[in-house]
C-alpha atoms as a PDB file:
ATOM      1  CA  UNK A   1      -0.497 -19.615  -7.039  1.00  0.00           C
ATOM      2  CA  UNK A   2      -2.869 -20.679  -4.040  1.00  0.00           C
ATOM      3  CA  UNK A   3      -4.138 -18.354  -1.717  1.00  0.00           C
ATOM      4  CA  UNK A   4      -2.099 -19.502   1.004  1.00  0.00           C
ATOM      5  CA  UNK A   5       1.176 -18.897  -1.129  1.00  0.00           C
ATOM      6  CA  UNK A   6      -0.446 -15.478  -2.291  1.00  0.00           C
ATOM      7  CA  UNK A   7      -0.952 -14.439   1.680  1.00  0.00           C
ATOM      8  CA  UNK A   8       2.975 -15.601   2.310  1.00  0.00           C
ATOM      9  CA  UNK A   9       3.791 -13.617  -0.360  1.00  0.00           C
ATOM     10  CA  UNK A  10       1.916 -10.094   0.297  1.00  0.00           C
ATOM     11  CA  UNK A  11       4.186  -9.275   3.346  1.00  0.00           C
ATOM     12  CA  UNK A  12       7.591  -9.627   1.735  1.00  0.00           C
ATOM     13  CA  UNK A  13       6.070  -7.356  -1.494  1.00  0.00           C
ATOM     14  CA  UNK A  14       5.106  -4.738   0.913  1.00  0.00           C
ATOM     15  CA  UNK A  15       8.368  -4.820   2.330  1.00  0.00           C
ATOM     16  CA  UNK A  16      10.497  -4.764  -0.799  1.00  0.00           C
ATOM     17  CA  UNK A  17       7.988  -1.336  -1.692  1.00  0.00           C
ATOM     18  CA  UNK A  18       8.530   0.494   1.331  1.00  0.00           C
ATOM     19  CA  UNK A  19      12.411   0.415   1.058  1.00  0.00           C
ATOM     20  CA  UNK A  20      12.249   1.085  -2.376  1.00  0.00           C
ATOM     21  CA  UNK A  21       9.868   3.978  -1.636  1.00  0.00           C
ATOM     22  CA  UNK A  22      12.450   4.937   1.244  1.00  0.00           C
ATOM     23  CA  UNK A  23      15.460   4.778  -0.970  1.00  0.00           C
ATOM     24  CA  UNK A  24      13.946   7.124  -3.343  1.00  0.00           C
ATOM     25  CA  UNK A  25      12.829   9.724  -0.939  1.00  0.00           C
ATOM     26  CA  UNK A  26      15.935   9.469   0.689  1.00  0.00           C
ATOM     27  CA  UNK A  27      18.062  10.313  -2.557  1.00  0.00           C
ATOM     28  CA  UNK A  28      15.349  13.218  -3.095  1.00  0.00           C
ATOM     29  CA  UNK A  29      15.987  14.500   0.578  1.00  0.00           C
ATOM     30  CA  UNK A  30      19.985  14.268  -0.617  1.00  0.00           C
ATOM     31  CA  UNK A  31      19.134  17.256  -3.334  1.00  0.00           C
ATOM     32  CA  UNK A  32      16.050  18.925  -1.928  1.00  0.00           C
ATOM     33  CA  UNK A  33      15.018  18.308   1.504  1.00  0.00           C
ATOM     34  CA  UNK A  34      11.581  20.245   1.707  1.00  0.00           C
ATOM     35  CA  UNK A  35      10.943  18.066  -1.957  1.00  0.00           C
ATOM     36  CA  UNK A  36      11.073  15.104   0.166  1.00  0.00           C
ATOM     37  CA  UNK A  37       8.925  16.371   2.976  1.00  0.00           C
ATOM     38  CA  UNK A  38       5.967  16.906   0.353  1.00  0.00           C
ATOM     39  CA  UNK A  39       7.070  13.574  -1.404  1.00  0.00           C
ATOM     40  CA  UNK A  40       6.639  12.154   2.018  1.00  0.00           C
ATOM     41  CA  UNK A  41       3.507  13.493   2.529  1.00  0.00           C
ATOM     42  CA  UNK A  42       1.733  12.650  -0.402  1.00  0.00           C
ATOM     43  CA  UNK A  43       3.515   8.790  -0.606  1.00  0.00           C
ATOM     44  CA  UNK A  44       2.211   8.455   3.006  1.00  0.00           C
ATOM     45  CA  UNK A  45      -1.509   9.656   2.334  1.00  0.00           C
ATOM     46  CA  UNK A  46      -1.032   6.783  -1.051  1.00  0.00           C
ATOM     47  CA  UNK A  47      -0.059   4.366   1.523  1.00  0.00           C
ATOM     48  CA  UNK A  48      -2.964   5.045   4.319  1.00  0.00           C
ATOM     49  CA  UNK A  49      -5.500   4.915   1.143  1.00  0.00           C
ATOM     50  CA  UNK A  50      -4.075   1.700  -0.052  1.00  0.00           C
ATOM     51  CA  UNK A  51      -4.112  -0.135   3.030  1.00  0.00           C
ATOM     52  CA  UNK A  52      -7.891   1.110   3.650  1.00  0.00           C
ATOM     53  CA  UNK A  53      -8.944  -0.336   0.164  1.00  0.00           C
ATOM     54  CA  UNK A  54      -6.894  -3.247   1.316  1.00  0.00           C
ATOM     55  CA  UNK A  55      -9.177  -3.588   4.305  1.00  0.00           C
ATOM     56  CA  UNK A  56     -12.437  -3.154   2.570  1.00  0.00           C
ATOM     57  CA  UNK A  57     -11.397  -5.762   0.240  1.00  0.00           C
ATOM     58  CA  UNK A  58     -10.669  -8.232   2.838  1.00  0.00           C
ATOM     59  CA  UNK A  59     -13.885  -7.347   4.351  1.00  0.00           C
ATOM     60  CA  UNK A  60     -16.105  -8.177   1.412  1.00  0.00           C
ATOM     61  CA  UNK A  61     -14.026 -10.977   0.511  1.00  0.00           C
ATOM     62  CA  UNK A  62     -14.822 -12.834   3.763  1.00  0.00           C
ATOM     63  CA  UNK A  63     -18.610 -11.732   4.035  1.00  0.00           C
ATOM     64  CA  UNK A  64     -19.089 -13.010   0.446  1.00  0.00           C
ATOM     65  CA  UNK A  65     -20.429 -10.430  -1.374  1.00  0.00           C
ATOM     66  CA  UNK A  66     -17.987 -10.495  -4.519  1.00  0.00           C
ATOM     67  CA  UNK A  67     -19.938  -8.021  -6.791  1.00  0.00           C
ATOM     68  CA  UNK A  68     -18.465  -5.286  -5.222  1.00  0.00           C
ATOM     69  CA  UNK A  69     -19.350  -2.079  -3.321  1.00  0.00           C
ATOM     70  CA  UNK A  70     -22.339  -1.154  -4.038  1.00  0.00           C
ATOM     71  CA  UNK A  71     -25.008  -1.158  -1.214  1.00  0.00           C
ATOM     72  CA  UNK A  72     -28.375  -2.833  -1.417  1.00  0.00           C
END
């Protein structure tokens, strides 16, 4: 797969997880609503972490320094 046709394809596999993630909290809020709340919580604390890393990635991708994180 190319990058381009990895880029097209990032969007739609966020989408498909976020309404599987949504179904599934939903069918927890349909036996124990305060359940769902903390699910929600913590799933939406996972999410703002991944899309930070997802950042940083892109970050270090396009300055060029592959090796990864580590300062110099």
């Amino acid at each position: 797969m190319s990058d381009e046709e990895k880029r097209r394809a990032v969007p739609w596999l966020t989408l498909l997880e976020t309404a599987f993630l949504l179904l599934g909290l939903v069918g927890v809020a349909m036996v124990y609503v305060p359940g769902a709340v903390i699910l929600g919580a913590v799933l939406g604390v996972w999410a703002c972490e991944r899309a930070a890393a997802d950042k940083k990635r892109a970050a270090v991708v396009r300055r060029g320094d592959g090796a990864g994180g580590e300062r110099q």
